[in-house]
N, C-alpha and C. Protein backbone atom coordinates (compact mmCIF):
# COMPACT_ATOMS: atom_id res chain seq x y z
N UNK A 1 147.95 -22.08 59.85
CA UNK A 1 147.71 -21.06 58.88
C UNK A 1 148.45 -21.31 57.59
N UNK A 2 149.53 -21.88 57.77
CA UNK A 2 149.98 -22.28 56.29
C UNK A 2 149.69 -22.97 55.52
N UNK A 3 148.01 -23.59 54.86
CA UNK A 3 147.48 -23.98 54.27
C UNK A 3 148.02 -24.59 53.04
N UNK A 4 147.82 -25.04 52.55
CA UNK A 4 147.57 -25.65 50.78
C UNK A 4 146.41 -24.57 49.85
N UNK A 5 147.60 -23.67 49.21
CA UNK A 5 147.02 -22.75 48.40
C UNK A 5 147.17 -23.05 46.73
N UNK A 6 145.87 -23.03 46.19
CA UNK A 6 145.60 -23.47 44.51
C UNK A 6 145.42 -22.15 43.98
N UNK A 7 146.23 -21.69 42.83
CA UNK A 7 146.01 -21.03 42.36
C UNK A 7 145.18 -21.13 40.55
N UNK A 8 144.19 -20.76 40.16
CA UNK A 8 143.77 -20.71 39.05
C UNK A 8 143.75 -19.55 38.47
N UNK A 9 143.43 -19.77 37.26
CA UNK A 9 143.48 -18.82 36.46
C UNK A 9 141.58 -18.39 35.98
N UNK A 10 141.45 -17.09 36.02
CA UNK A 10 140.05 -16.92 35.71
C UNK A 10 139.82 -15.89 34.81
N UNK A 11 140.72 -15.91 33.66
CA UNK A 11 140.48 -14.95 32.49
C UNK A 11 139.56 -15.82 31.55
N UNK A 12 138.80 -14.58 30.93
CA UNK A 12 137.72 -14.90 29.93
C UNK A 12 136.26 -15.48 30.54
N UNK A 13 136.39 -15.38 31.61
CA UNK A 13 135.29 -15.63 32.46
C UNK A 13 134.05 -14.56 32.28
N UNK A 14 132.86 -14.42 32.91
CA UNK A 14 132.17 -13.44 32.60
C UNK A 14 131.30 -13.29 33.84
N UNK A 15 131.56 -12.17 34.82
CA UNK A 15 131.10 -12.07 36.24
C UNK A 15 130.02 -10.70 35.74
N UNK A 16 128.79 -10.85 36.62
CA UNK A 16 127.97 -10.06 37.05
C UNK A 16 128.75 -8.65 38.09
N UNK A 17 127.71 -7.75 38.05
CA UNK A 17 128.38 -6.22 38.62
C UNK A 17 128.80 -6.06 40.18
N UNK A 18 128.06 -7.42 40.95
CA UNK A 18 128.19 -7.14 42.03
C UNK A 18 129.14 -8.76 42.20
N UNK A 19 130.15 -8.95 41.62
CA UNK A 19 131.11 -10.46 42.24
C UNK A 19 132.10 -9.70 42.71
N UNK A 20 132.71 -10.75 43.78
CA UNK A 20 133.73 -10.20 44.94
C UNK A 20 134.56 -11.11 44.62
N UNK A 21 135.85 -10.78 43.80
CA UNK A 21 136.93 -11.92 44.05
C UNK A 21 137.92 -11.85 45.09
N UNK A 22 138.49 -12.59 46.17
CA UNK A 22 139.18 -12.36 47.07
C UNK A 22 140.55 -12.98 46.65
N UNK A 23 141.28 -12.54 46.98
CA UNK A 23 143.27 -13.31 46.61
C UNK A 23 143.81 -12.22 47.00
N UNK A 24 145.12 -12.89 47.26
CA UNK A 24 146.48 -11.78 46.78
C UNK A 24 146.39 -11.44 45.50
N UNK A 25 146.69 -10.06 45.62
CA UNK A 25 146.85 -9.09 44.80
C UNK A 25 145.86 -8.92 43.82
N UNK A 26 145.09 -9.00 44.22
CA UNK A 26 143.80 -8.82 43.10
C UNK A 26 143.40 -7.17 42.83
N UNK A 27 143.29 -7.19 42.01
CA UNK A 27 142.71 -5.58 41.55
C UNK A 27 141.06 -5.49 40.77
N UNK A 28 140.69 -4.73 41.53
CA UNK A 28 138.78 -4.85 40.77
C UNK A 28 138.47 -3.73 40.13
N UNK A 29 137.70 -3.80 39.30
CA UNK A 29 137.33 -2.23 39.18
C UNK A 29 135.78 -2.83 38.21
N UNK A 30 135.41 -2.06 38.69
CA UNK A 30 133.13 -1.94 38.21
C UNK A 30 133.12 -0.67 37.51
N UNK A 31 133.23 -1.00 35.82
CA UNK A 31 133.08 0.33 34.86
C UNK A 31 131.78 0.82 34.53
N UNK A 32 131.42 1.78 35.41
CA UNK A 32 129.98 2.23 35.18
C UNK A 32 129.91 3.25 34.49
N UNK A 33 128.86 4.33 33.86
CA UNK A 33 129.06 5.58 33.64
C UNK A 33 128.54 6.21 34.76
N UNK A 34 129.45 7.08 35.37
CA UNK A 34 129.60 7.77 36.44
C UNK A 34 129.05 8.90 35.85
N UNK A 35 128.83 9.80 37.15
CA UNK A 35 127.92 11.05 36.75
C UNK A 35 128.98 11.85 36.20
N UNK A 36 130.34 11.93 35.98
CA UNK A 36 131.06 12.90 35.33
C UNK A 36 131.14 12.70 33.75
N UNK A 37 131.17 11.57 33.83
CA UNK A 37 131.28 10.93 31.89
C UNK A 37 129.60 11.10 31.55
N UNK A 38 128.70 10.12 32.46
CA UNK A 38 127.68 10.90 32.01
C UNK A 38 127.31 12.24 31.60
N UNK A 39 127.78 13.12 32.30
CA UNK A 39 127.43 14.59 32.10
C UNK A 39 128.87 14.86 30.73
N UNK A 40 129.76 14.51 30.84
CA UNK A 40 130.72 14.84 29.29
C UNK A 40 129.51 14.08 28.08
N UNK A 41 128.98 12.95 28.42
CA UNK A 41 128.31 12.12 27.50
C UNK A 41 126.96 13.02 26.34
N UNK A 42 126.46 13.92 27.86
CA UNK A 42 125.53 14.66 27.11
C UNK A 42 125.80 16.13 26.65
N UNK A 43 127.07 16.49 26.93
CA UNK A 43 127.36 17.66 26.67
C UNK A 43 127.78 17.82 25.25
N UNK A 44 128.06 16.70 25.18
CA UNK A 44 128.96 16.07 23.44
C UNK A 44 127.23 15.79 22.77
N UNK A 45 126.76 15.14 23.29
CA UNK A 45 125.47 15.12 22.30
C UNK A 45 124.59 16.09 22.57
N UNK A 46 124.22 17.16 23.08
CA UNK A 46 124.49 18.88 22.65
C UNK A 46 124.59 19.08 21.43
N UNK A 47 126.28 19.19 21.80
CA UNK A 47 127.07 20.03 20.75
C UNK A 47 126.74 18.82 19.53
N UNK A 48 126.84 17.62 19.45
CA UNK A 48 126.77 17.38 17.83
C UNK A 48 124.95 17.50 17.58
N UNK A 49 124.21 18.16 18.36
CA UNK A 49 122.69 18.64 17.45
C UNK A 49 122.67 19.82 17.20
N UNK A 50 124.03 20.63 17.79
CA UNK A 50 123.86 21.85 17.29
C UNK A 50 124.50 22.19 15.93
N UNK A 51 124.98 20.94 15.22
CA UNK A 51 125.83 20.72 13.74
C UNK A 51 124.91 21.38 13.38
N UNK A 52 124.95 22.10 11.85
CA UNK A 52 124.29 22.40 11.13
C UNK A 52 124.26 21.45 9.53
N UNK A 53 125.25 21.26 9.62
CA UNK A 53 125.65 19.99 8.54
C UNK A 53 125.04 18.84 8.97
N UNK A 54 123.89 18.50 7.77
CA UNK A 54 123.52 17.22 8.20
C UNK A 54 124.01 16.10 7.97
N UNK A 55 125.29 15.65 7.00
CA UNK A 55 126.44 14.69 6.32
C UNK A 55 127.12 14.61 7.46
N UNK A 56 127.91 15.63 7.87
CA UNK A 56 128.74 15.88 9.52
C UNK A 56 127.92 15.56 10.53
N UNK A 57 126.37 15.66 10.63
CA UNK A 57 125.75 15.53 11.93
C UNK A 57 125.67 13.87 11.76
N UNK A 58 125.58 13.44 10.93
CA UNK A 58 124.79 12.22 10.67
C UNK A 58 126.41 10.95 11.24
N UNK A 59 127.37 11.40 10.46
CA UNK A 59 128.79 10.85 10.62
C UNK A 59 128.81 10.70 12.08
N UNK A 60 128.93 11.86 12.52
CA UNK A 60 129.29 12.10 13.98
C UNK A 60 128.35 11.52 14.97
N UNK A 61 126.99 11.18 14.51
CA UNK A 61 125.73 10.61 15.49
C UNK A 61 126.37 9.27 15.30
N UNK A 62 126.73 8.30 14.40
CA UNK A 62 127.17 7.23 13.78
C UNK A 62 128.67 6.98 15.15
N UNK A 63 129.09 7.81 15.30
CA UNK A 63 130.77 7.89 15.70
C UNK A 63 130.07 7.75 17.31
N UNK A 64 129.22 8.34 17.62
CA UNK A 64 128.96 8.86 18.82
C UNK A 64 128.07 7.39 19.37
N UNK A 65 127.36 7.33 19.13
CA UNK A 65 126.49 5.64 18.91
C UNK A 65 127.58 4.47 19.58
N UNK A 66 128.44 4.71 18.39
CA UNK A 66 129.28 3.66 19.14
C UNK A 66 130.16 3.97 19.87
N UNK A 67 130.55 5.38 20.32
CA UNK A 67 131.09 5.74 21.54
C UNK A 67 130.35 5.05 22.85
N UNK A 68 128.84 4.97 22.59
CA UNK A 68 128.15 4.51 24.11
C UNK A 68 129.07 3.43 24.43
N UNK A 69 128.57 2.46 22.48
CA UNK A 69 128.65 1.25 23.29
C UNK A 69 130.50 0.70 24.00
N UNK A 70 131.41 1.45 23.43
CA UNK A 70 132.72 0.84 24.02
C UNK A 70 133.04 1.21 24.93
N UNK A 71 132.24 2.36 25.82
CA UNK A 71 132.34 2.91 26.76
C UNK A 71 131.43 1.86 27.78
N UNK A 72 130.77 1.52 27.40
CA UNK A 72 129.62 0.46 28.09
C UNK A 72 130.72 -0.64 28.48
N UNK A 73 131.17 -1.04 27.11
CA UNK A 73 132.02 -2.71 27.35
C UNK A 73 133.73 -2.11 27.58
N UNK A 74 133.98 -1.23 28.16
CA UNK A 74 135.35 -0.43 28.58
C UNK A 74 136.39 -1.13 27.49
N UNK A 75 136.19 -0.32 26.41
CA UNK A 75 137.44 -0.69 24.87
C UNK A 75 138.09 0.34 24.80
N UNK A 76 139.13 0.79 25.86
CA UNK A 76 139.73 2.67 25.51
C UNK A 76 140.07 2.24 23.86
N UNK A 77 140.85 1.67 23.22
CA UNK A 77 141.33 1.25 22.11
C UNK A 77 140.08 2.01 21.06
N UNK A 78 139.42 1.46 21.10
CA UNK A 78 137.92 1.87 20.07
C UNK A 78 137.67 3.52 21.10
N UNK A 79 137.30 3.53 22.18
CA UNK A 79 136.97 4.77 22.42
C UNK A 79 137.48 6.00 21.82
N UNK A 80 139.03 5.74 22.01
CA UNK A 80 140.14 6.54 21.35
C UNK A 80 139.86 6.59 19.81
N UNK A 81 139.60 5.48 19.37
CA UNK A 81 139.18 5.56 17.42
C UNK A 81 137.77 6.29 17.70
N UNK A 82 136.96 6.31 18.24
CA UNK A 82 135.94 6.87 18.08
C UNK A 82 135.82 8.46 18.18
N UNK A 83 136.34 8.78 19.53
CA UNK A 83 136.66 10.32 19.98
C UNK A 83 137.63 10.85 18.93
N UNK A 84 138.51 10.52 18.35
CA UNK A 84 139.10 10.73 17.15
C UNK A 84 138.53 10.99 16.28
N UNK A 85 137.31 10.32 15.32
CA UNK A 85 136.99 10.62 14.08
C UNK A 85 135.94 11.73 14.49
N UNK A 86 135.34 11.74 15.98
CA UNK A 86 134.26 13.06 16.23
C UNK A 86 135.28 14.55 16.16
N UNK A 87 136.25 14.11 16.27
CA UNK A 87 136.98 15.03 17.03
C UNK A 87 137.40 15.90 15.42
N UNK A 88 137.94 14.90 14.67
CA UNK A 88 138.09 15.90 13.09
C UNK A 88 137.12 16.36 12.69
N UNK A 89 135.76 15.85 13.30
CA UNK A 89 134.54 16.54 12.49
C UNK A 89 134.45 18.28 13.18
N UNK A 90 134.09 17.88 14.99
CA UNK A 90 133.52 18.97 15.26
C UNK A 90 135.08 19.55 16.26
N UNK A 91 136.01 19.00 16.34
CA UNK A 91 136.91 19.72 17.00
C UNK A 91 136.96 19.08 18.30
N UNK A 92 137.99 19.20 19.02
CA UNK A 92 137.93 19.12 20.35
C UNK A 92 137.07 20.01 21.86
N UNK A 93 136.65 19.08 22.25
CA UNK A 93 135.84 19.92 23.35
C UNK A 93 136.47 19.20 25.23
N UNK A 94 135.48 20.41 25.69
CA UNK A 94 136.04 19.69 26.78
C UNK A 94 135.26 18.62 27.51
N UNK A 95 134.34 18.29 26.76
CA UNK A 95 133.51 16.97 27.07
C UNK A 95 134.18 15.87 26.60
N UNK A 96 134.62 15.74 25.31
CA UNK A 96 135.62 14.61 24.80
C UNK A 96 137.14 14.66 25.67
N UNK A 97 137.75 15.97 25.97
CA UNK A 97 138.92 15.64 26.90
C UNK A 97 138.56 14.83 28.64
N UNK A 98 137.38 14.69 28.74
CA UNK A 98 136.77 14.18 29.89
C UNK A 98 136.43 13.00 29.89
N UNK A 99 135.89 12.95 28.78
CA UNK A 99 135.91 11.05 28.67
C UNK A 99 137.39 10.26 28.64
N UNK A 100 137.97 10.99 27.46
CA UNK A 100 139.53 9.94 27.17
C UNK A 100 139.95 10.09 28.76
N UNK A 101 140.11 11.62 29.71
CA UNK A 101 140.81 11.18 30.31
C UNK A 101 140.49 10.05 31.52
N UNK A 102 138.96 9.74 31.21
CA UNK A 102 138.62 8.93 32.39
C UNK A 102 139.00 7.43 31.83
N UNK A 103 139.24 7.12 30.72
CA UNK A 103 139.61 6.10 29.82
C UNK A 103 140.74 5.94 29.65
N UNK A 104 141.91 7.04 30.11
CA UNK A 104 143.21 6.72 29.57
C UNK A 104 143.71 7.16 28.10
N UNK A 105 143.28 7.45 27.46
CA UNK A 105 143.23 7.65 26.25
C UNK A 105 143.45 9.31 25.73
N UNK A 106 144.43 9.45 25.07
CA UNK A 106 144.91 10.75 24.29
C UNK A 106 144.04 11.13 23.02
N UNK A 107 144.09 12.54 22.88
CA UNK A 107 143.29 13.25 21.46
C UNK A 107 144.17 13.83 21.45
């Protein structure tokens, strides 16, 4: 059992949704939108069609857009800049405290 063990390195690599890496100490995680962020996802785009300001609606559709996508490619960094600039427009809700907190990320 005490083998000849190689260790490599496999950052910057680019794996499909269903790869299994096996080692010590490995940690995985598959960032999907789950039905709870989903449901914060549409509750937030709701509330920004119920803007009445179309300068503010338009900003915030812009802010929100690219909320999908860093949420798609898991960037809390950008998520956090994003939920931020929605957040001075229309305020905090509890759909945006639902995303950061599934992201890690403070408002």
């Amino acid at each position: 059992m005490g083998g000849k063990r190689t260790v490599g390195d496999i950052k910057g690599n680019s794996f499909g949704s269903n790869t299994n890496i096996q080692g010590d100490y490995v940690s995985q995680s598959n960032i999907k939108q789950k039905t709870e962020i989903q449901s914060a996802l549409n509750d937030l785009e709701q509330k920004i069609k119920l803007i009445s300001d179309e300068k503010s609606k338009e900003d915030v559709s812009l802010y929100f857009d690219m909320l999908l996508k860093y949420i798609e490619e898991n960037k809390p960094t950008k998520i956090e800049k994003c939920l931020t600039k929605i957040k001075e427009i229309i305020g905090v809700t509890a759909s945006m405290l639902t995303i950061a907190s599934k992201f890690g990320v403070t408002l």
